[in-house]
Protein backbone atom coordinates (compact mmCIF):
# COMPACT_ATOMS: atom_id res chain seq x y z
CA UNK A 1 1.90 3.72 21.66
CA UNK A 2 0.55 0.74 22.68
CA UNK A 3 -1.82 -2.19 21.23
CA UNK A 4 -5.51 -1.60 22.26
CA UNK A 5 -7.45 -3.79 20.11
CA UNK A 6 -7.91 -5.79 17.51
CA UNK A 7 -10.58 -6.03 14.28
CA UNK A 8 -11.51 -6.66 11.10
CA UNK A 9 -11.33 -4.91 8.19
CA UNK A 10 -14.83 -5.27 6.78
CA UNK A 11 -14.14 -4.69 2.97
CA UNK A 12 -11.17 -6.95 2.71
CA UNK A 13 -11.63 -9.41 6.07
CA UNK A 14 -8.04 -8.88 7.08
CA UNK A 15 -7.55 -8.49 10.09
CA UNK A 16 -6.06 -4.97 11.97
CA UNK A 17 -4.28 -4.68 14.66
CA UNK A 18 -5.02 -0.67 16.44
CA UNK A 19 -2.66 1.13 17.78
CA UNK A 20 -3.20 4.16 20.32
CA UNK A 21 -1.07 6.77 22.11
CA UNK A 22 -1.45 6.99 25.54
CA UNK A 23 -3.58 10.48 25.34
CA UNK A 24 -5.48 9.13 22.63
CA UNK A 25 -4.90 11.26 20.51
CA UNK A 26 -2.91 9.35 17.76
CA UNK A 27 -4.58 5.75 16.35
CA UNK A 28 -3.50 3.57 13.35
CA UNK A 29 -4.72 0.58 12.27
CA UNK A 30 -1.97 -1.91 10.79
CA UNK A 31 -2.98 -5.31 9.25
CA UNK A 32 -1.44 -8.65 10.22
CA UNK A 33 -1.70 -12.13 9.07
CA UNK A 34 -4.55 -14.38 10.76
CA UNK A 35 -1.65 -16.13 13.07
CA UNK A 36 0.00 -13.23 14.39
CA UNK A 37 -4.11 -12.03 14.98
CA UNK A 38 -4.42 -14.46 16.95
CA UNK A 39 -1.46 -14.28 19.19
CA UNK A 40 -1.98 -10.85 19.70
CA UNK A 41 -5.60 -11.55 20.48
CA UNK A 42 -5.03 -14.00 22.82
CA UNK A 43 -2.18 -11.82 24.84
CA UNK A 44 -4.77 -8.78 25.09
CA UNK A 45 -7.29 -10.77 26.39
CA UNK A 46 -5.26 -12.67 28.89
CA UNK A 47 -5.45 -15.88 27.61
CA UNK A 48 -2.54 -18.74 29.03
CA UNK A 49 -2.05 -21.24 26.19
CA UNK A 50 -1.78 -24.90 27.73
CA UNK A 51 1.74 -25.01 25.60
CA UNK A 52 4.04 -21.78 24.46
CA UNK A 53 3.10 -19.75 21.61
CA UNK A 54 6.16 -18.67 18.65
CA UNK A 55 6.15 -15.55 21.42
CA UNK A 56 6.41 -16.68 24.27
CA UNK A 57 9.11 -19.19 23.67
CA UNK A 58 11.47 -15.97 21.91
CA UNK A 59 10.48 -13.85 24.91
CA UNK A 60 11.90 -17.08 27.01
CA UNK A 61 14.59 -17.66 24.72
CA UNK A 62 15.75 -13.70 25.32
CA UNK A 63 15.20 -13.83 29.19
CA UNK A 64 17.06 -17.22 29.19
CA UNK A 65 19.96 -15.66 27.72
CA UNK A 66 19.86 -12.57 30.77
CA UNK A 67 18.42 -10.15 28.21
CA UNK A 68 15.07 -8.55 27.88
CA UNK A 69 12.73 -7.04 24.88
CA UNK A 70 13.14 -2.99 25.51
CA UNK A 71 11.18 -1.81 22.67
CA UNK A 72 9.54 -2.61 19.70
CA UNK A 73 9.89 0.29 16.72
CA UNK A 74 7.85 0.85 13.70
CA UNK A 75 10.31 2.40 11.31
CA UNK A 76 9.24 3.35 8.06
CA UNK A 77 7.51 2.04 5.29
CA UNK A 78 9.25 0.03 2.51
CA UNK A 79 7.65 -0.87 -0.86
CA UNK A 80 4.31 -0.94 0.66
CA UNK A 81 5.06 -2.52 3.84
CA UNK A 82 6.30 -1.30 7.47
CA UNK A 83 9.54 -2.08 8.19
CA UNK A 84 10.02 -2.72 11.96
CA UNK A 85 12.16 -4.02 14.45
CA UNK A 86 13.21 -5.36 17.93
CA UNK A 87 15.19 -3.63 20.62
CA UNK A 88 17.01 -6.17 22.49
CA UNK A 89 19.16 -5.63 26.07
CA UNK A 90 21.66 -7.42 27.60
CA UNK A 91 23.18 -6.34 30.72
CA UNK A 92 26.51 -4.73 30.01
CA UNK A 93 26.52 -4.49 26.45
CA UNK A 94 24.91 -2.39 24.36
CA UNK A 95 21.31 -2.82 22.40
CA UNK A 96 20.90 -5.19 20.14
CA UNK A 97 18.32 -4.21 17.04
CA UNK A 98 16.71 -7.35 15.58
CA UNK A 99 14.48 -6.58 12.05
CA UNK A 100 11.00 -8.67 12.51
CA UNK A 101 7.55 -8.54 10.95
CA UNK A 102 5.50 -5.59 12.68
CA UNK A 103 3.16 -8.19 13.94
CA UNK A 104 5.46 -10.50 15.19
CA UNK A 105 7.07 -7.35 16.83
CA UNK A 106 3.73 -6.27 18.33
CA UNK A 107 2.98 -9.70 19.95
CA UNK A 108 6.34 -9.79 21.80
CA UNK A 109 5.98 -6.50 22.81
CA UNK A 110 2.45 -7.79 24.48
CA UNK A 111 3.92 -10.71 26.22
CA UNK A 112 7.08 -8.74 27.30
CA UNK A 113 5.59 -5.70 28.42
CA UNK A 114 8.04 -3.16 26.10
CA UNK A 115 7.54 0.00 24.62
CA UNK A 116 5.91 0.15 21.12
CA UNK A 117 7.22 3.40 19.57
CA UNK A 118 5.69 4.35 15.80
CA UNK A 119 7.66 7.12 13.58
CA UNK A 120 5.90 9.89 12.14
CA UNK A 121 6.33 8.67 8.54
CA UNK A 122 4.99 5.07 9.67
CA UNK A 123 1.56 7.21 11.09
CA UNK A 124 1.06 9.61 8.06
CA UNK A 125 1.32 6.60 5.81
CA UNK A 126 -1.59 4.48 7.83
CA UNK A 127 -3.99 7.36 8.11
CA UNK A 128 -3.66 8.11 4.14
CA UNK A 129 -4.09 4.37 4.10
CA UNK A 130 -7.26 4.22 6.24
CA UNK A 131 -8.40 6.73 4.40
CA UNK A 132 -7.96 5.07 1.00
CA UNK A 133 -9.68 1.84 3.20
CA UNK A 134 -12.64 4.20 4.41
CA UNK A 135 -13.48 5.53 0.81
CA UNK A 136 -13.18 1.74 -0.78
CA UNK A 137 -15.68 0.81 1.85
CA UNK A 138 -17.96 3.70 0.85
CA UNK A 139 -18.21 2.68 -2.36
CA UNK A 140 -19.70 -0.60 -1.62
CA UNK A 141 -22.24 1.29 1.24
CA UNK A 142 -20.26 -0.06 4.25
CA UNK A 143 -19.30 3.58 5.21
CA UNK A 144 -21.72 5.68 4.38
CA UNK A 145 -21.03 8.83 2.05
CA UNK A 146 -17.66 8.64 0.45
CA UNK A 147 -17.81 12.74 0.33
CA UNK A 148 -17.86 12.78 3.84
CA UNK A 149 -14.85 11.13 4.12
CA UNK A 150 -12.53 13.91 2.53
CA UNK A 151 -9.67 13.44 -0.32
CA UNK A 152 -6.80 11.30 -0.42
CA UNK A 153 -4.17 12.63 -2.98
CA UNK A 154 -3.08 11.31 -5.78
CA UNK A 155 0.37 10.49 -4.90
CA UNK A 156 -0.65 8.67 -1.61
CA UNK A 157 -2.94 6.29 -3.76
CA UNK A 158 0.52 5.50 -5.97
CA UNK A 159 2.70 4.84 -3.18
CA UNK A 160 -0.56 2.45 -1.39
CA UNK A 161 -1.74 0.84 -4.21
CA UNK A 162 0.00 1.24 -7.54
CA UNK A 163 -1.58 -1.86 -9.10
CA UNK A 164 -4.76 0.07 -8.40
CA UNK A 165 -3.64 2.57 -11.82
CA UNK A 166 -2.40 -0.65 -14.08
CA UNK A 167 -5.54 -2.29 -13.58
CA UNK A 168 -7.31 0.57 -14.06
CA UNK A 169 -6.05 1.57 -17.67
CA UNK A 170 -6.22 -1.98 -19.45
CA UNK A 171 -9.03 -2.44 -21.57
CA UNK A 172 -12.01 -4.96 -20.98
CA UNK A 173 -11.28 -7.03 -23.58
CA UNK A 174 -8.27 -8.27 -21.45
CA UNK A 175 -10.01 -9.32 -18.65
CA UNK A 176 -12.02 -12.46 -21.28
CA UNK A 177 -16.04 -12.60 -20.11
CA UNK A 178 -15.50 -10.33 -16.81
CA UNK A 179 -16.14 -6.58 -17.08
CA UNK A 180 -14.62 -4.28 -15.12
């Protein structure tokens, strides 16, 4: 996969960083912090900082050291988050996996040119995701009709947003002069 843009979710104003297979037949949307945005931002659009970005001095850092940035994997997802990492090589010894932030991963990827490989698990769990995101949006009119925009089960809505139930159940009483 590969990064081919970058937005903002309208509901929540976070922004997302989109994915895409090289048919285009597979996209995600992931959401990063507003720094990491705007690394990744400025890499896509080919923008040369007068000084070096977090990025680019690790991508020096690794090339300094006669290694390069292979890959860039999006693993699974742990307790709500993706859990990613960094495929290092050195010549003559063997990878080297680093753990990182997915966005952090993504932007290194950019500036060094690697692979970005997403597992299966990592793309079910962003489309149920977008689709909780999608009918959210409906609700407020920024989508249009929420029927259109099919179910999400139960058990995906747990393992998204599991605050969603607690809040949900308390009374109104507990939340002083607002109502729910």
């Amino acid at each position: 996969m590969r990064v081919t843009a970058i937005g903002v979710d309208p509901l929540r104003g976070l922004p997302l960083v989109t994915l895409s297979d090289e048919a285009g037949g597979v996209t995600i949307e992931i959401e990063v912090g507003l720094p990491d945005a705007q690394a990744i931002a400025s890499e896509l659009r080919g923008v040369v900082m007068e000084r070096p970005a977090t990025h680019d001095l690790l991508k020096a850092i690794v090339e300094a050291c006669g290694g390069r940035v292979v890959a860039v994997e999006l693993r699974e997802v742990r307790a709500g988050a993706i859990a990613s990492s960094i495929i290092l090589q050195v010549i003559g010894s063997p990878p080297v996996e680093v753990e990182a932030r997915p966005s952090d991963a993504l932007a290194l990827a950019l500036r060094a040119g690697a692979t970005v490989r997403v597992a299966r698990k990592v793309i079910e769990w962003s489309r149920r995701r977008e689709a909780r995101r999608r009918r959210e949006a409906a609700t407020f009119g920024d989508w249009g009709d929420p029927g259109a925009l099919g179910e999400v089960d139960a058990a995906a809505e747990a393992d998204l947003f599991p605050a969603t139930f607690l809040l949900e159940a308390l009374p109104d009483e507990e939340f002083g002069k607002w109502k729910m």
